[in-house]
N, C-alpha and C. Protein backbone atom coordinates (compact mmCIF):
# COMPACT_ATOMS: atom_id res chain seq x y z
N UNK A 1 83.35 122.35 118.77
CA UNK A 1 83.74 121.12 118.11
C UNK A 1 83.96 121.39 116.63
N UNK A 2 85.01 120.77 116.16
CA UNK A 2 85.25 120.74 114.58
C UNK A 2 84.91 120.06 113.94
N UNK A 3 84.72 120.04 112.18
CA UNK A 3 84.40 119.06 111.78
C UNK A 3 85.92 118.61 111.18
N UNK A 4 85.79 117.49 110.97
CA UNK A 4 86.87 117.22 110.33
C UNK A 4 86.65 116.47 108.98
N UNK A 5 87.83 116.79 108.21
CA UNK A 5 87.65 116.27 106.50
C UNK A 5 89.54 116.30 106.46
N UNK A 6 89.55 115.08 105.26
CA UNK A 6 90.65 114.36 105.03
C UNK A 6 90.58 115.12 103.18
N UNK A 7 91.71 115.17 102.91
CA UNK A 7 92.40 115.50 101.77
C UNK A 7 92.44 113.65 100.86
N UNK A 8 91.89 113.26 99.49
CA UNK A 8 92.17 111.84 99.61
C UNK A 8 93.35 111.16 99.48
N UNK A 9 94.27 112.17 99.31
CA UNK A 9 95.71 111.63 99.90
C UNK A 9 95.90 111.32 101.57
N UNK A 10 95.29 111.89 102.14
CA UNK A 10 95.37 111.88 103.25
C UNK A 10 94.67 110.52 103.80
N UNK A 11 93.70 109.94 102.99
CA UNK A 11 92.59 109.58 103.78
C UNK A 11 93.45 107.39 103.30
N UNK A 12 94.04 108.06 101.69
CA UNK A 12 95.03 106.74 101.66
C UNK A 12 95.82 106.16 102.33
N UNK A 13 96.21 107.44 102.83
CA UNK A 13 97.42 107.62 103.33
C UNK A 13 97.47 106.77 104.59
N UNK A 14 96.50 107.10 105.63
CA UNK A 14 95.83 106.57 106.38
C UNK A 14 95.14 105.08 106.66
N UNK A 15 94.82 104.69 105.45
CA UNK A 15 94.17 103.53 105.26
C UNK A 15 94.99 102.21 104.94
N UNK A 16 96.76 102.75 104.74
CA UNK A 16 97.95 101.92 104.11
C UNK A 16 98.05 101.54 105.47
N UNK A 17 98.25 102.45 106.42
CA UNK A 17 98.78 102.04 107.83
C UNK A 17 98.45 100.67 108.56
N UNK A 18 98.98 99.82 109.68
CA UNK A 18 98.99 98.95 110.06
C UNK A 18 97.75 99.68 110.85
N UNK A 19 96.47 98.48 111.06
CA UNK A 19 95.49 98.53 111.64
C UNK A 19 95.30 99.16 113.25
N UNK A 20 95.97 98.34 114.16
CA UNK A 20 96.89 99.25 115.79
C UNK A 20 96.64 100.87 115.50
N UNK A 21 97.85 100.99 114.58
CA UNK A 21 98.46 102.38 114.10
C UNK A 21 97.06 103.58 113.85
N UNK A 22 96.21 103.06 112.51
CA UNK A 22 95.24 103.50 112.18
C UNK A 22 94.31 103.69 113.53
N UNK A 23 94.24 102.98 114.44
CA UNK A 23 93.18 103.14 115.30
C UNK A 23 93.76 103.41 116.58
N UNK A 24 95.00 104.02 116.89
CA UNK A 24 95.32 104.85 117.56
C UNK A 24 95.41 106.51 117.09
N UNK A 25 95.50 106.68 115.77
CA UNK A 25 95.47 107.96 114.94
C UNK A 25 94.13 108.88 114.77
N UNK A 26 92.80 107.43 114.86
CA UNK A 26 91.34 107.87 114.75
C UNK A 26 91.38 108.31 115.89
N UNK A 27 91.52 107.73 116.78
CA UNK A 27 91.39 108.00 118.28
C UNK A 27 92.22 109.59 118.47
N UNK A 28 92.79 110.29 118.31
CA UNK A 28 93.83 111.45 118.37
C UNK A 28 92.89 112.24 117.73
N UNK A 29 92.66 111.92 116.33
CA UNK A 29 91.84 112.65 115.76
C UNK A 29 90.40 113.34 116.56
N UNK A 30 89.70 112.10 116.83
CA UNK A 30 88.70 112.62 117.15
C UNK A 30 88.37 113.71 118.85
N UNK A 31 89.59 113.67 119.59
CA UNK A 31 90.34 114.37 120.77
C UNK A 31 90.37 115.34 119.70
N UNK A 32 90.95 115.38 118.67
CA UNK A 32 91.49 116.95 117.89
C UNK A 32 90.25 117.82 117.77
N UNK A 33 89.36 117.22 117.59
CA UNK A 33 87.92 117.42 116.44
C UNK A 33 87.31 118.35 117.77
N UNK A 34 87.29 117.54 119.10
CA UNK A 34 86.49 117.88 120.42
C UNK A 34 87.51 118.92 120.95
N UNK A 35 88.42 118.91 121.27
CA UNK A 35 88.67 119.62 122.69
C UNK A 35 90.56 119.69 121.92
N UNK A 36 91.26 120.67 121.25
CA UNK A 36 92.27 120.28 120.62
C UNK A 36 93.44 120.83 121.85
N UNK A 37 92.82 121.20 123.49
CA UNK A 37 93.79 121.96 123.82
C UNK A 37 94.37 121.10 124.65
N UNK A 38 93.35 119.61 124.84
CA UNK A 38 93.89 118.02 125.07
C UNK A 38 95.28 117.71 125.03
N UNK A 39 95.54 118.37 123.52
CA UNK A 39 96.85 117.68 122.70
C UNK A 39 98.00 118.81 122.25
N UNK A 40 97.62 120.02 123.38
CA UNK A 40 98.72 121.21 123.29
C UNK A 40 100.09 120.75 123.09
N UNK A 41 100.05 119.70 124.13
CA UNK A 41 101.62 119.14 123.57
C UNK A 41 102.44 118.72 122.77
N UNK A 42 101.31 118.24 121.84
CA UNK A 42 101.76 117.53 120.62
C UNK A 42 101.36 118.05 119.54
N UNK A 43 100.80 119.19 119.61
CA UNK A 43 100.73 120.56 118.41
C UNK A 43 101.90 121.55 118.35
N UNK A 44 102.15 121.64 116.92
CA UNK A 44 102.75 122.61 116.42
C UNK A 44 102.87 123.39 115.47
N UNK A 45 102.87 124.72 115.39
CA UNK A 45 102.87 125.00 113.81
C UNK A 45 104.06 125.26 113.26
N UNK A 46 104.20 125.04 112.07
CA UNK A 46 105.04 124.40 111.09
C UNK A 46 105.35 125.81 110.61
N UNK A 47 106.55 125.80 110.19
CA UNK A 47 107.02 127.08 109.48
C UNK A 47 107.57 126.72 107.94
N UNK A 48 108.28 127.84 107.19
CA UNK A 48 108.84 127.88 105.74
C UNK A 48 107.63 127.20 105.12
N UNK A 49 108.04 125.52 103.95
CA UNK A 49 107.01 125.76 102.81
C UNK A 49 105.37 124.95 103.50
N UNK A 50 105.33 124.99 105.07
CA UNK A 50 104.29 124.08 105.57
C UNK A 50 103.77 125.55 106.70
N UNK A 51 104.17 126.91 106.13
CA UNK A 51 103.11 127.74 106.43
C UNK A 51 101.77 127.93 106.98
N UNK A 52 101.79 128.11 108.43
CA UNK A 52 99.88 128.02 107.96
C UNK A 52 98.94 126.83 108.53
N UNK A 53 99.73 125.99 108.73
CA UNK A 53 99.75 124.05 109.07
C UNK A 53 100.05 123.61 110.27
N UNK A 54 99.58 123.11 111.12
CA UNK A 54 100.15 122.21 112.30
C UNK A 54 100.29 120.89 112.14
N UNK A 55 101.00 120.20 113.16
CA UNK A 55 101.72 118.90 113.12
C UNK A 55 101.40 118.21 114.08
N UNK A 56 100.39 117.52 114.03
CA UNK A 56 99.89 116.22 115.52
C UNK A 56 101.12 115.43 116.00
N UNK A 57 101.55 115.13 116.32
CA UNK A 57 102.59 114.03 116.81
C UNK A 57 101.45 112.91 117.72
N UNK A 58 101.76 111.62 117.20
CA UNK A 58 101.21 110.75 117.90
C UNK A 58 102.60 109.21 117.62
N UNK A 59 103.10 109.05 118.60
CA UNK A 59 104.14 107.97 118.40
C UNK A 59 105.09 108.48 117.66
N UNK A 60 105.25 107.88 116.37
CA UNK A 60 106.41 107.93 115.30
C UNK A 60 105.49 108.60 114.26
N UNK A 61 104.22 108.70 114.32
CA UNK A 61 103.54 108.86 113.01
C UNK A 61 102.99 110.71 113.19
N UNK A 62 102.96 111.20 112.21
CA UNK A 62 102.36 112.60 112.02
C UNK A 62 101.47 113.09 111.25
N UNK A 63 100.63 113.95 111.92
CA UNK A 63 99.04 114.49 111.38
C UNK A 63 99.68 115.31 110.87
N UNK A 64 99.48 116.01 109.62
CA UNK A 64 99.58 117.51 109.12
C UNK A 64 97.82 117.59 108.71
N UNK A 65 97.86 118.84 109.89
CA UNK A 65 96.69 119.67 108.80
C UNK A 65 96.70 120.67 109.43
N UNK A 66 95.46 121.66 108.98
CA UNK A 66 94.99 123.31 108.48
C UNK A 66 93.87 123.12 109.79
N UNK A 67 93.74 124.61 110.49
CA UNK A 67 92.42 124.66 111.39
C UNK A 67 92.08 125.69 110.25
N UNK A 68 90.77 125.48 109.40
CA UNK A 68 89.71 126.88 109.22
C UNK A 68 88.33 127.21 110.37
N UNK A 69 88.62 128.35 110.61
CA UNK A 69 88.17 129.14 111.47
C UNK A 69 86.59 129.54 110.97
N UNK A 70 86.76 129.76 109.88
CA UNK A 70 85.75 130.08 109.26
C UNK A 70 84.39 128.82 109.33
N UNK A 71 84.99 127.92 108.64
CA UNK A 71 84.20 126.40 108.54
C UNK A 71 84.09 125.99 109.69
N UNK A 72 84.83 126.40 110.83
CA UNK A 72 84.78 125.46 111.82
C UNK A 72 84.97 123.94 111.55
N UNK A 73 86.46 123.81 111.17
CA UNK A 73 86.46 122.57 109.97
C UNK A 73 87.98 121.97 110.73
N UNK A 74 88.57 121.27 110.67
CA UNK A 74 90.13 120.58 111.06
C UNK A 74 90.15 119.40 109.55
N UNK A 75 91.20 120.28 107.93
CA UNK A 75 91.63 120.03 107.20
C UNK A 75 92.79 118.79 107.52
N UNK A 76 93.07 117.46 107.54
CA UNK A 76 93.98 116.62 107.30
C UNK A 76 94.62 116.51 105.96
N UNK A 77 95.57 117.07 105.91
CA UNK A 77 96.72 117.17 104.98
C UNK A 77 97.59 116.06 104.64
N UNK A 78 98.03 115.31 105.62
CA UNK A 78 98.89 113.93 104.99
C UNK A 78 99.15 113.45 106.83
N UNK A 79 99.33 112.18 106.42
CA UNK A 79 99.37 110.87 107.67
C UNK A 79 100.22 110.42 107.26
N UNK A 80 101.26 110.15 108.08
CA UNK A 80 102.61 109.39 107.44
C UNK A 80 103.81 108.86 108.73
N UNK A 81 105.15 108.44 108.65
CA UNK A 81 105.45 108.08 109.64
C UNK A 81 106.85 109.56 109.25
N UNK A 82 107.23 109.80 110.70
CA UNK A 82 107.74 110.93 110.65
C UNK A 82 108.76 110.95 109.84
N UNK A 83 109.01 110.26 109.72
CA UNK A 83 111.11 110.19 108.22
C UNK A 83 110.04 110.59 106.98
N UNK A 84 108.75 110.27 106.63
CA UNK A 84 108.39 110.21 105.64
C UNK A 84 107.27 112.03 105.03
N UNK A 85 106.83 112.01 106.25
CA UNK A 85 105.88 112.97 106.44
C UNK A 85 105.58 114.47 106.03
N UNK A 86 107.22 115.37 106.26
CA UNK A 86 107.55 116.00 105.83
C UNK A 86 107.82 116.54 104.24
């Protein structure tokens, strides 16, 4: 299991969202945190300047973050709707 931590852009970012939205995203998240091979489908890693980074897909909206291996940690990078996210 991971821990997970939000960037506080991330965590704004998150908190702007329509309420539904937000609490279908917690819900993804915390699937990410437990068991991330749940959501193989909707992982990806990101290439050029998002190096390094994977991409949740949930609806229209997108997780960016970092797995550290080390921390045993799942970094959230930015929450946004996909036109915007990137």
């Amino acid at each position: 299991m991971y821990a997970i931590e939000f960037l506080p852009s991330a965590k704004k970012e998150l908190s702007s969202l329509d309420f539904a939205i937000q609490k279908q995203l917690k819900e993804k998240i915390i699937v990410l945190a437990t068991d991330p091979s749940k959501l193989k489908n909707n992982i990806k890693a990101l290439k050029g300047e998002y190096e390094g980074k994977f991409r949740l897909r949930v609806r229209d909206y997108r997780i960016l973050f970092r797995i550290e291996e080390v921390r045993v940690l799942i970094l959230i990078i930015r929450i946004g709707h996909r036109k915007e996210v990137y």
